[in-house]
Structure formats: C-alpha cells, structure tokens
PDB file of N, CA and C in Angstrom:
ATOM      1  N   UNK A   1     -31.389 256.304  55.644  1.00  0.00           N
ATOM      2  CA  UNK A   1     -30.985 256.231  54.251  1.00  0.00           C
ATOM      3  C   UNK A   1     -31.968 257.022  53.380  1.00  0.00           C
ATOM      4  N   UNK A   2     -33.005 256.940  53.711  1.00  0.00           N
ATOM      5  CA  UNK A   2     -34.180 257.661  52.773  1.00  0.00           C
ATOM      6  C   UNK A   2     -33.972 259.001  52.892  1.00  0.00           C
ATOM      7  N   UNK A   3     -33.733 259.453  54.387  1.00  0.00           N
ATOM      8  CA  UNK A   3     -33.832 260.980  54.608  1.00  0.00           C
ATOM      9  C   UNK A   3     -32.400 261.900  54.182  1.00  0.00           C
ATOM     10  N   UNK A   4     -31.209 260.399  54.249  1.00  0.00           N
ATOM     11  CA  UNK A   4     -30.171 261.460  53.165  1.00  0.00           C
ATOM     12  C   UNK A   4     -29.567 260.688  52.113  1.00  0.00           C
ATOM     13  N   UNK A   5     -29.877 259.951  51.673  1.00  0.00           N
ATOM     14  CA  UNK A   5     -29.685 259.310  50.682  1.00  0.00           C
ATOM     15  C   UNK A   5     -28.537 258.333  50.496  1.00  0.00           C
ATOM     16  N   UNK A   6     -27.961 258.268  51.494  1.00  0.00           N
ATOM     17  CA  UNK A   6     -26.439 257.510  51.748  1.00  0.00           C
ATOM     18  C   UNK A   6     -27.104 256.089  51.979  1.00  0.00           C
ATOM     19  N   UNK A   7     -26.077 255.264  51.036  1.00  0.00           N
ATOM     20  CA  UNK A   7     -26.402 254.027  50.940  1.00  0.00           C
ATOM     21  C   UNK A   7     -25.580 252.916  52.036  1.00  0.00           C
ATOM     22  N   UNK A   8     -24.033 253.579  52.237  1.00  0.00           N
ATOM     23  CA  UNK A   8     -23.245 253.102  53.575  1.00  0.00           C
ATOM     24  C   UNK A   8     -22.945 253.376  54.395  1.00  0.00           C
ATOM     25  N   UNK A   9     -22.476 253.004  55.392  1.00  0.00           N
ATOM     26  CA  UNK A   9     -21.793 254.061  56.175  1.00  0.00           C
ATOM     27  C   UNK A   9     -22.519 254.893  56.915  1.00  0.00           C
ATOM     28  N   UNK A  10     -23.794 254.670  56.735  1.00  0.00           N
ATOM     29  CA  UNK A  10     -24.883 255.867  57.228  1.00  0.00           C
ATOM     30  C   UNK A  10     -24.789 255.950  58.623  1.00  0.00           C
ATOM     31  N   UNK A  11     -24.738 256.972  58.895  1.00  0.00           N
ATOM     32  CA  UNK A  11     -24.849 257.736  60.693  1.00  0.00           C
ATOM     33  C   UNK A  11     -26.775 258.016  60.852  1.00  0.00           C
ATOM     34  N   UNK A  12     -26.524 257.783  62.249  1.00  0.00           N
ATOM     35  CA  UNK A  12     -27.841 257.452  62.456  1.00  0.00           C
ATOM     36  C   UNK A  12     -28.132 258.086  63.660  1.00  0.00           C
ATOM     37  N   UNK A  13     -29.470 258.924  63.799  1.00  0.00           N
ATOM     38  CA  UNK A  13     -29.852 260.003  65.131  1.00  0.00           C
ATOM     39  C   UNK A  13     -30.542 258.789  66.355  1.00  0.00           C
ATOM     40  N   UNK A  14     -29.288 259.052  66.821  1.00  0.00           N
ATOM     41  CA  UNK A  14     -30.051 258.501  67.819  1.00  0.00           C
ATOM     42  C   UNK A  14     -30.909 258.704  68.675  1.00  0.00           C
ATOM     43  N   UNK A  15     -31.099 260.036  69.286  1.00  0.00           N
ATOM     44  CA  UNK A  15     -32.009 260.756  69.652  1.00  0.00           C
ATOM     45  C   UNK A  15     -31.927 262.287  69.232  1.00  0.00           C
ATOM     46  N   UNK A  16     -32.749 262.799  68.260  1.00  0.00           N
ATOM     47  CA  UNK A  16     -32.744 263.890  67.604  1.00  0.00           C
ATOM     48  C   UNK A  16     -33.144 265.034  68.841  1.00  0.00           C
ATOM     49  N   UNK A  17     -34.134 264.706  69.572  1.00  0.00           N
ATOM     50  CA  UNK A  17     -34.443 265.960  70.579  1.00  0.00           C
ATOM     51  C   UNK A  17     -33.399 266.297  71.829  1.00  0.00           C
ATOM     52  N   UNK A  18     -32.571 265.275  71.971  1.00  0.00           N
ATOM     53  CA  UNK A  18     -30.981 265.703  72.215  1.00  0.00           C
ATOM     54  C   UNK A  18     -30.342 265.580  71.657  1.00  0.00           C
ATOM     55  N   UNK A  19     -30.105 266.081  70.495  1.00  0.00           N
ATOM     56  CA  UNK A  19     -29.020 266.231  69.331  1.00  0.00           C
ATOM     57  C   UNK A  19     -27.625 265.098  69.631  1.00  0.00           C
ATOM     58  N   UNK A  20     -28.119 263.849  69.298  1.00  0.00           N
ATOM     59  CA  UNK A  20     -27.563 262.754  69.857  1.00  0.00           C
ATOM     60  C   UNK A  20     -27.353 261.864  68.281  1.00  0.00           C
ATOM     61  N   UNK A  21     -26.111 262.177  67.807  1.00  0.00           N
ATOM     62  CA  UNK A  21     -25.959 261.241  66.339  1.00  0.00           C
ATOM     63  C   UNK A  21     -24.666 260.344  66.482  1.00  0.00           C
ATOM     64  N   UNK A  22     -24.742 259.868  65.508  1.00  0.00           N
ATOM     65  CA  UNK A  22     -23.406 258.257  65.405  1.00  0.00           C
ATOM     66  C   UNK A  22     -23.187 257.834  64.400  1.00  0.00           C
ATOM     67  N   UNK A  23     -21.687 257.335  64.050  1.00  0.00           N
ATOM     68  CA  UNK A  23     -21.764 257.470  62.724  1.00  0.00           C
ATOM     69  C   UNK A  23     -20.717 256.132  62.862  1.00  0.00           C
ATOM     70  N   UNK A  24     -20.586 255.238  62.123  1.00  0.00           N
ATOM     71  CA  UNK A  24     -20.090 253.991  62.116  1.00  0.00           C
ATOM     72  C   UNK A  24     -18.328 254.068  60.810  1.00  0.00           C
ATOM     73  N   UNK A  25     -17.354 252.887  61.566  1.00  0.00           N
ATOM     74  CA  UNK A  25     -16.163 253.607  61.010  1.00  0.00           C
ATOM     75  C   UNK A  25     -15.553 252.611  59.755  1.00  0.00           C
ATOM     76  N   UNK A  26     -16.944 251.532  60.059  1.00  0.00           N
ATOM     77  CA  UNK A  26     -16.553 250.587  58.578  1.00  0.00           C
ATOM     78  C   UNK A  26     -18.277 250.121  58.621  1.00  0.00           C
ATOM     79  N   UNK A  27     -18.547 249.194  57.202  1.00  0.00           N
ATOM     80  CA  UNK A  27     -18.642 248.649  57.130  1.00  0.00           C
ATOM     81  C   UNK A  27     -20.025 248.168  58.606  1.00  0.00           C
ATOM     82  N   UNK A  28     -21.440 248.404  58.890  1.00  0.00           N
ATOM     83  CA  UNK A  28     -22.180 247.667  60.048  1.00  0.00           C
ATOM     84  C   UNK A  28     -21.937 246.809  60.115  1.00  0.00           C
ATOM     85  N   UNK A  29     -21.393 245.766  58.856  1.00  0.00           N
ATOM     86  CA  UNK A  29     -21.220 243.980  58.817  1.00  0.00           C
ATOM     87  C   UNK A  29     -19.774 243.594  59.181  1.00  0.00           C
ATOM     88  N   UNK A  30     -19.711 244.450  59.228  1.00  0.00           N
ATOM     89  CA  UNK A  30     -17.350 244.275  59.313  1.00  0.00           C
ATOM     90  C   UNK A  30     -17.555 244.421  60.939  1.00  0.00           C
ATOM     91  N   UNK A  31     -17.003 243.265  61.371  1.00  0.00           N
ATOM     92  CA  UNK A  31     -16.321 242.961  62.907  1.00  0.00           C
ATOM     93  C   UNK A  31     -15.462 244.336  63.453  1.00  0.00           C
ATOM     94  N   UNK A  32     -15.139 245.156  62.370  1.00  0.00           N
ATOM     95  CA  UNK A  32     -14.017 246.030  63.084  1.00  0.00           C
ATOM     96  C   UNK A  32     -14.812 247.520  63.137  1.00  0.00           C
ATOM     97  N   UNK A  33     -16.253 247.168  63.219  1.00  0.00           N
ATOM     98  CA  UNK A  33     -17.445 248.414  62.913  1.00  0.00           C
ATOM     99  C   UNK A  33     -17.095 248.904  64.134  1.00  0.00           C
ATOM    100  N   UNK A  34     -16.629 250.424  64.710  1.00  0.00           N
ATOM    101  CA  UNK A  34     -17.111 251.045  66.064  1.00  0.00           C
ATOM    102  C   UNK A  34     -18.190 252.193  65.368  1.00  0.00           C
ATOM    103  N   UNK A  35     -19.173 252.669  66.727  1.00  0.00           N
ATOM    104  CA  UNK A  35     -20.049 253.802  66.325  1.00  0.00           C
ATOM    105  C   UNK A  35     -19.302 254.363  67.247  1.00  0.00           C
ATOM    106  N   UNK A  36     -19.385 255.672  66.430  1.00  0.00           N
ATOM    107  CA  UNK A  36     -18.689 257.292  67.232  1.00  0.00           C
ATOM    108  C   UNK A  36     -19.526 258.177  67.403  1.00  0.00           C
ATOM    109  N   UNK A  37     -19.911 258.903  68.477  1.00  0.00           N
ATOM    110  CA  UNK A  37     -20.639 259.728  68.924  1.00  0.00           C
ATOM    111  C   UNK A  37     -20.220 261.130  68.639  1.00  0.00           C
ATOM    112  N   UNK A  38     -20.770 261.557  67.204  1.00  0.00           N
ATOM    113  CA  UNK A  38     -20.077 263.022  66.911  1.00  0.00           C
ATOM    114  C   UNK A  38     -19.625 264.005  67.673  1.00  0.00           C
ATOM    115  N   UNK A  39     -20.792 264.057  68.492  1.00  0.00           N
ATOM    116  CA  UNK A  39     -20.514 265.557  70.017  1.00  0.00           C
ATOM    117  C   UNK A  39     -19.195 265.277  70.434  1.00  0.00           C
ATOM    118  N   UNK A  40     -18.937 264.353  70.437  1.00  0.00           N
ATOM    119  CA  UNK A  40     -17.542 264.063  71.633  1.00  0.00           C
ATOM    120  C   UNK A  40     -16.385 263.822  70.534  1.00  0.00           C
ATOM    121  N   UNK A  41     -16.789 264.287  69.332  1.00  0.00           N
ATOM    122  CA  UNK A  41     -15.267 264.191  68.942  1.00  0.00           C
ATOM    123  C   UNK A  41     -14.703 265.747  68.777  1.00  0.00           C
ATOM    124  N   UNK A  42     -13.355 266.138  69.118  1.00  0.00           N
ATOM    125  CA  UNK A  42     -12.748 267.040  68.797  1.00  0.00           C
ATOM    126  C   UNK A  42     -12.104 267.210  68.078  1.00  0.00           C
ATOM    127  N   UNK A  43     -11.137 266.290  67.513  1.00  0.00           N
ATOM    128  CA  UNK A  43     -10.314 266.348  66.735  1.00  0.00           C
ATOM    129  C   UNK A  43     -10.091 264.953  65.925  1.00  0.00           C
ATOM    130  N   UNK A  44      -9.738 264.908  64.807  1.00  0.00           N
ATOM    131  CA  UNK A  44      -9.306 263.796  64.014  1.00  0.00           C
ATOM    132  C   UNK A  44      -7.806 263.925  63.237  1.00  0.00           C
ATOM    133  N   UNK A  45      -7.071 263.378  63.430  1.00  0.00           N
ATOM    134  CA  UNK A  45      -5.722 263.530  62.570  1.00  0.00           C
ATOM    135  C   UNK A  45      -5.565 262.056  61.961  1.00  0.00           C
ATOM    136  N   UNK A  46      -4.082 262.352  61.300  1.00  0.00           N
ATOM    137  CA  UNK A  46      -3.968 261.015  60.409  1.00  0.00           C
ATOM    138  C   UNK A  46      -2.428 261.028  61.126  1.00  0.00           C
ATOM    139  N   UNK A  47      -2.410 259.815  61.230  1.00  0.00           N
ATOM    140  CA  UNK A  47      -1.027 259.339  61.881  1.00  0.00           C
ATOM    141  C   UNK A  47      -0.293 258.949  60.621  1.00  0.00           C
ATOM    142  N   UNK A  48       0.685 260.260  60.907  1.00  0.00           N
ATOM    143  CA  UNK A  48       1.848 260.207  60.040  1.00  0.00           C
ATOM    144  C   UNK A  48       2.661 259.193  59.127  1.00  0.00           C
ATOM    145  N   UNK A  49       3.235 258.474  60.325  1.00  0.00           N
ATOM    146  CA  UNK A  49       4.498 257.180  60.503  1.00  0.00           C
ATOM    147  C   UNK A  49       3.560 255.843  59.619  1.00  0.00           C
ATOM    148  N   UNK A  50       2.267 255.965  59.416  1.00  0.00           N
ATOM    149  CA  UNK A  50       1.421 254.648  59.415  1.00  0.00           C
ATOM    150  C   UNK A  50       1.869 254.335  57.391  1.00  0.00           C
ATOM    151  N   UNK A  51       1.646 252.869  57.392  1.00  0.00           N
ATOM    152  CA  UNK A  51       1.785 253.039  55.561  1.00  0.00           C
ATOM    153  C   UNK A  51       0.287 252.351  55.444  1.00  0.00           C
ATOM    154  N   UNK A  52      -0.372 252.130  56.359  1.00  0.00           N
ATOM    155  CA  UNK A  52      -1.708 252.088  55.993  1.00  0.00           C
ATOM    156  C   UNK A  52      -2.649 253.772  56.577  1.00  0.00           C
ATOM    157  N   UNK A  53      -4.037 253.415  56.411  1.00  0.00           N
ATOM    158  CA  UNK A  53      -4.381 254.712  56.857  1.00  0.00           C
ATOM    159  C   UNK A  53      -5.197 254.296  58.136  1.00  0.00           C
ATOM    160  N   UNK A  54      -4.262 255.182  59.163  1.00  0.00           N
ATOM    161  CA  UNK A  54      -4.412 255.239  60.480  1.00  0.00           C
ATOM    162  C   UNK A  54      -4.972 256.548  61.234  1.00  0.00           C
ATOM    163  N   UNK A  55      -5.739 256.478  61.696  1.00  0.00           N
ATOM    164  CA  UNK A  55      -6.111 257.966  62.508  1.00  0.00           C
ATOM    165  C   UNK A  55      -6.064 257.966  63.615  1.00  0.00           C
ATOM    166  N   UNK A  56      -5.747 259.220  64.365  1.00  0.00           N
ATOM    167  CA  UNK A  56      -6.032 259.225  66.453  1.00  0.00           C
ATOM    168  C   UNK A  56      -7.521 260.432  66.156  1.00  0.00           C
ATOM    169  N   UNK A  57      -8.312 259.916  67.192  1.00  0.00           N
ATOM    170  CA  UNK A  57      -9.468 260.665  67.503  1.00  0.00           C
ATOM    171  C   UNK A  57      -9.430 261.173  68.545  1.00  0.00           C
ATOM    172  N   UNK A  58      -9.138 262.522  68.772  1.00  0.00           N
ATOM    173  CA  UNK A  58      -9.236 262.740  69.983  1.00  0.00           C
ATOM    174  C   UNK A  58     -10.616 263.167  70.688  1.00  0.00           C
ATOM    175  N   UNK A  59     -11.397 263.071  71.993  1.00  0.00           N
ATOM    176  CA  UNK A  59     -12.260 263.318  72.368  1.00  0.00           C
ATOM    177  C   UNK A  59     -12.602 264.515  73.447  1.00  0.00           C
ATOM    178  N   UNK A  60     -13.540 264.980  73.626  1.00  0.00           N
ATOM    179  CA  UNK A  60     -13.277 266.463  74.338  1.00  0.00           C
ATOM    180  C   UNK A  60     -12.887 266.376  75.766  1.00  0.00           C
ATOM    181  N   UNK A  61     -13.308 264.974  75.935  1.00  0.00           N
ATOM    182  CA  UNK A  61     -12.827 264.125  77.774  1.00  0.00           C
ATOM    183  C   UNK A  61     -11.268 263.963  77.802  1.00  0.00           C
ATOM    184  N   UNK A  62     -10.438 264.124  76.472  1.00  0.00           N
ATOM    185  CA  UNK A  62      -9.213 263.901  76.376  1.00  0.00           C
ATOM    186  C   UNK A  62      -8.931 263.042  76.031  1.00  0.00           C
ATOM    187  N   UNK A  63      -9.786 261.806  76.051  1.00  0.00           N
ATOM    188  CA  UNK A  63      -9.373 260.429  75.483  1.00  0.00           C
ATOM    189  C   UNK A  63      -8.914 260.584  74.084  1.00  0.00           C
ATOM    190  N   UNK A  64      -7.659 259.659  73.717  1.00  0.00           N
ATOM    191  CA  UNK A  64      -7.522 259.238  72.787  1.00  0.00           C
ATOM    192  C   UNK A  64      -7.503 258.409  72.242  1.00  0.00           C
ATOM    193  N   UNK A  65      -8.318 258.322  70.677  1.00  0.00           N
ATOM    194  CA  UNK A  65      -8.179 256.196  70.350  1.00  0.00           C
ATOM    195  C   UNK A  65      -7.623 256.302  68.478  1.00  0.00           C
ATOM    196  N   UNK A  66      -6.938 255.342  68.479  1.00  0.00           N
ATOM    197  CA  UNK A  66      -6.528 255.085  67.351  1.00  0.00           C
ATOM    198  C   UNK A  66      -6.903 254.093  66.162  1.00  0.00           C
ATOM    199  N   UNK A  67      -7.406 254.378  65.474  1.00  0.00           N
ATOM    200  CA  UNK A  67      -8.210 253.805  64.428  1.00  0.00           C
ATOM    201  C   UNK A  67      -7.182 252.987  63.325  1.00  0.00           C
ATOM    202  N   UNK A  68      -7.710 252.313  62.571  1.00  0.00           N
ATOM    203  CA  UNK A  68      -7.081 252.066  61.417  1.00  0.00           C
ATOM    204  C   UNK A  68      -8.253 251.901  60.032  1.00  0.00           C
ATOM    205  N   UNK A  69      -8.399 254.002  59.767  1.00  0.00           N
ATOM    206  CA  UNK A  69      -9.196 254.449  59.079  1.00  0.00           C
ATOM    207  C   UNK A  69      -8.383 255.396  58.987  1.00  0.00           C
ATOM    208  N   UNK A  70      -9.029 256.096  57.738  1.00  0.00           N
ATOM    209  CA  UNK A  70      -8.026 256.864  57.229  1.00  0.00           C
ATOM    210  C   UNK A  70      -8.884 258.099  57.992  1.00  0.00           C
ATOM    211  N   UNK A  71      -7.715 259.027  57.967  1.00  0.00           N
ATOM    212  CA  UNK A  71      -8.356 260.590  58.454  1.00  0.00           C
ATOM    213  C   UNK A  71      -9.844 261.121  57.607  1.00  0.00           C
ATOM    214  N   UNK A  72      -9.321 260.724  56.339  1.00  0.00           N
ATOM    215  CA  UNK A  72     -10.526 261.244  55.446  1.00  0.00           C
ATOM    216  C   UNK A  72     -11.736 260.901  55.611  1.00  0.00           C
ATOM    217  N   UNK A  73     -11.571 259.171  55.654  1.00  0.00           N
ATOM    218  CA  UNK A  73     -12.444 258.583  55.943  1.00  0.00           C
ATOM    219  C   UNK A  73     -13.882 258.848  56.651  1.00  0.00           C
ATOM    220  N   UNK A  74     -12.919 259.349  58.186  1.00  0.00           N
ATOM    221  CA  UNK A  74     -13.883 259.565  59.436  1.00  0.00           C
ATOM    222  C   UNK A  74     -13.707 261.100  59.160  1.00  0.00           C
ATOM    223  N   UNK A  75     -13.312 261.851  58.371  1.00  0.00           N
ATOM    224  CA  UNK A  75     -13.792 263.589  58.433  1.00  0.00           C
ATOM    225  C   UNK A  75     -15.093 263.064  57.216  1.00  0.00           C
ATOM    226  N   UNK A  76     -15.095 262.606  56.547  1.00  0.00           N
ATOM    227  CA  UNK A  76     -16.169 262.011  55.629  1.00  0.00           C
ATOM    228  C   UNK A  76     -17.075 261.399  56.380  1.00  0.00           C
ATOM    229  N   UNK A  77     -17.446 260.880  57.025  1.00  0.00           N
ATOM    230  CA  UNK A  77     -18.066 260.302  58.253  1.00  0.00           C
ATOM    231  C   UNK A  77     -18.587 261.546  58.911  1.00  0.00           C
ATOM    232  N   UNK A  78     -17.882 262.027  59.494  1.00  0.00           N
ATOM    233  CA  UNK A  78     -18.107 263.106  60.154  1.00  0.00           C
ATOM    234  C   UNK A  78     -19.171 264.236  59.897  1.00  0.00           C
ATOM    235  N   UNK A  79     -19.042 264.811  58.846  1.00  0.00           N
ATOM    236  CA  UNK A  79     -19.484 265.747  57.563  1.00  0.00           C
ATOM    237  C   UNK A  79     -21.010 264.642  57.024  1.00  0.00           C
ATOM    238  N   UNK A  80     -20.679 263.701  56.859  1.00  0.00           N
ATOM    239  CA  UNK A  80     -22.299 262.837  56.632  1.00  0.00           C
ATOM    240  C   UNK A  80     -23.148 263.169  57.940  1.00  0.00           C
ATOM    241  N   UNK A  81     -22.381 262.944  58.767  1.00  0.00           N
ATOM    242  CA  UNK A  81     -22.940 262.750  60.331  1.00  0.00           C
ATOM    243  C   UNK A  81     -24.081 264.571  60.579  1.00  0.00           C
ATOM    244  N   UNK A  82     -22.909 265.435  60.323  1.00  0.00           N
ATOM    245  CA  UNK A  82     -23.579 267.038  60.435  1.00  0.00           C
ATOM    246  C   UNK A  82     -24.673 267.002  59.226  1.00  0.00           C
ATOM    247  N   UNK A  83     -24.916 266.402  58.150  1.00  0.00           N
ATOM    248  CA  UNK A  83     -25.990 265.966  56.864  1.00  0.00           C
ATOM    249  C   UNK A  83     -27.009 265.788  57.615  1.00  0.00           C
ATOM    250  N   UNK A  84     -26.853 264.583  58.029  1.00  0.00           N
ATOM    251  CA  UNK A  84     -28.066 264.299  59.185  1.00  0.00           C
ATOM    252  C   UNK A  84     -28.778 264.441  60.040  1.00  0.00           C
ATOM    253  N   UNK A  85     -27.617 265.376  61.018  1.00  0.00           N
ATOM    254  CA  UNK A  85     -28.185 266.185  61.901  1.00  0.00           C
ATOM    255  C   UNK A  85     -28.945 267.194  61.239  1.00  0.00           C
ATOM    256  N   UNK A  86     -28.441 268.190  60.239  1.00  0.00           N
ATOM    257  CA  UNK A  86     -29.429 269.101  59.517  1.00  0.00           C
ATOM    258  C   UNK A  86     -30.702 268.413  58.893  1.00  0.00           C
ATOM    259  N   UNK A  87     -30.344 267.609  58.403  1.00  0.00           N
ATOM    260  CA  UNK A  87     -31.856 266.773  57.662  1.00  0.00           C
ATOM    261  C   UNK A  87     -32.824 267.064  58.873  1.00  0.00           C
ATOM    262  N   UNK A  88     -32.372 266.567  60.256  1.00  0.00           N
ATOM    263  CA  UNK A  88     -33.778 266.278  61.135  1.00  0.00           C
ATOM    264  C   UNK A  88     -34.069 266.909  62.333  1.00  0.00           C
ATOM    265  N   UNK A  89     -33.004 268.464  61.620  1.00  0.00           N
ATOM    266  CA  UNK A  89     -33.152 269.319  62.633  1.00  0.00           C
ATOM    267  C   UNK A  89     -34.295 270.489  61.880  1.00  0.00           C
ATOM    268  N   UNK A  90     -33.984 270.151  61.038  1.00  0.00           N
ATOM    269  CA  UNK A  90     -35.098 271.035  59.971  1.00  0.00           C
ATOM    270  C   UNK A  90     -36.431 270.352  59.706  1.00  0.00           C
ATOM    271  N   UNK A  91     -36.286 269.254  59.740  1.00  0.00           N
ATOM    272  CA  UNK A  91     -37.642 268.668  59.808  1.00  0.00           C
ATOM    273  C   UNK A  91     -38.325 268.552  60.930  1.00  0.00           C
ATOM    274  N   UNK A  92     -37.484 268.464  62.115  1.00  0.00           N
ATOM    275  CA  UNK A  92     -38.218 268.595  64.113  1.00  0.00           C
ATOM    276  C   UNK A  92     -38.660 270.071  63.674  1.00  0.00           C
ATOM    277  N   UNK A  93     -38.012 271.005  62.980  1.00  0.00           N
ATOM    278  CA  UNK A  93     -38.230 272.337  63.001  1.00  0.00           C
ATOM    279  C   UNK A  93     -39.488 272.786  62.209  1.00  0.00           C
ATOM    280  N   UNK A  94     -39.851 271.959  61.346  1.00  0.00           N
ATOM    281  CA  UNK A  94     -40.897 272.122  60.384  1.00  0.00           C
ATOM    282  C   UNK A  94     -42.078 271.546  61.140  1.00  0.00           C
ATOM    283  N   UNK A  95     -41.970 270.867  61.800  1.00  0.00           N
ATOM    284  CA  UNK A  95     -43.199 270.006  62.480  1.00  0.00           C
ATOM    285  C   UNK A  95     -43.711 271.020  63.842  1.00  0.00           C
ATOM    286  N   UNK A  96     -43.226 272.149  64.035  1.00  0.00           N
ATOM    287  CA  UNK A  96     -43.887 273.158  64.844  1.00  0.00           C
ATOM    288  C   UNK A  96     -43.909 274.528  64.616  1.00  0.00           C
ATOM    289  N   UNK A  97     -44.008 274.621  63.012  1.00  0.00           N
ATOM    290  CA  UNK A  97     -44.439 275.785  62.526  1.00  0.00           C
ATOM    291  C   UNK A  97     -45.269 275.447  62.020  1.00  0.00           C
TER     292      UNK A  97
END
C-alpha cells in the first residue's frame, strides 16, 4: 500500500526476483476473495448473457474459470497488478546501480 498507494484491492509481489505478483478479486475480508496470479492470465472477457457482472478468465494452461466480477473489475486489477510490478522492478533496479 505504501509503495503504490492503493488502499484496496491491493496486489501483492509475492516474490519480486521471480516476477511473481497476485492480485485479489474482492474484498481480502469477503469469503468470495480468490488471488490470481497475473503471469498466468491470458485473457479476461465479460460474459455476455450475465445481468450481473460476470467474467471467464482464461489461463495460458487453457483453464477456464468464471468469476462473478465484472470484466472491468479484474482488467482494473490487472493494470494495478502491472503498477506494482513496475514500482519494484525499478526499485530491485535501483538497488544495483
């Protein structure tokens, strides 16, 4: 939170020297919290047919899982997630020059 300023929702490095981040799809306190492992996502869509907001994630293994988050949501997620990674890829980077 300090290093990007996001107060929810925050994605978190899990191991920065293998570019290893995660980014959570509600809520840490909400029962319906999953963490997603950015690398492995490929694709995000919004399921059409849904009258709530529903997404399929697809993964580069092929798996697919279906959320009940909106597309935006987790491309917002997502996009925080690459924030982070830059925050502490520039700072691993500063610490050996």
């Amino acid at each position: 939170m300090k290093q990007t300023g996001f107060k929810r929702r925050v994605p978190i490095p899990v191991s920065v020297r293998f570019d290893i981040y995660a980014f959570p799809t509600h809520a840490i306190k909400d029962h319906a919290c999953i963490w997603i492992f950015a690398n492995h996502v490929q694709q995000i869509s919004a399921i059409e047919d849904s009258t709530k907001g529903k997404s399929l994630i697809v993964f580069w293994s092929g798996f697919q899982f279906e959320l009940e988050v909106s597309q935006h949501t987790l491309q917002k997620q997502l996009d925080r997630t690459e924030v982070c990674r830059y925050v502490f890829t520039i700072g691993l980077e500063q610490q050996f020059v």
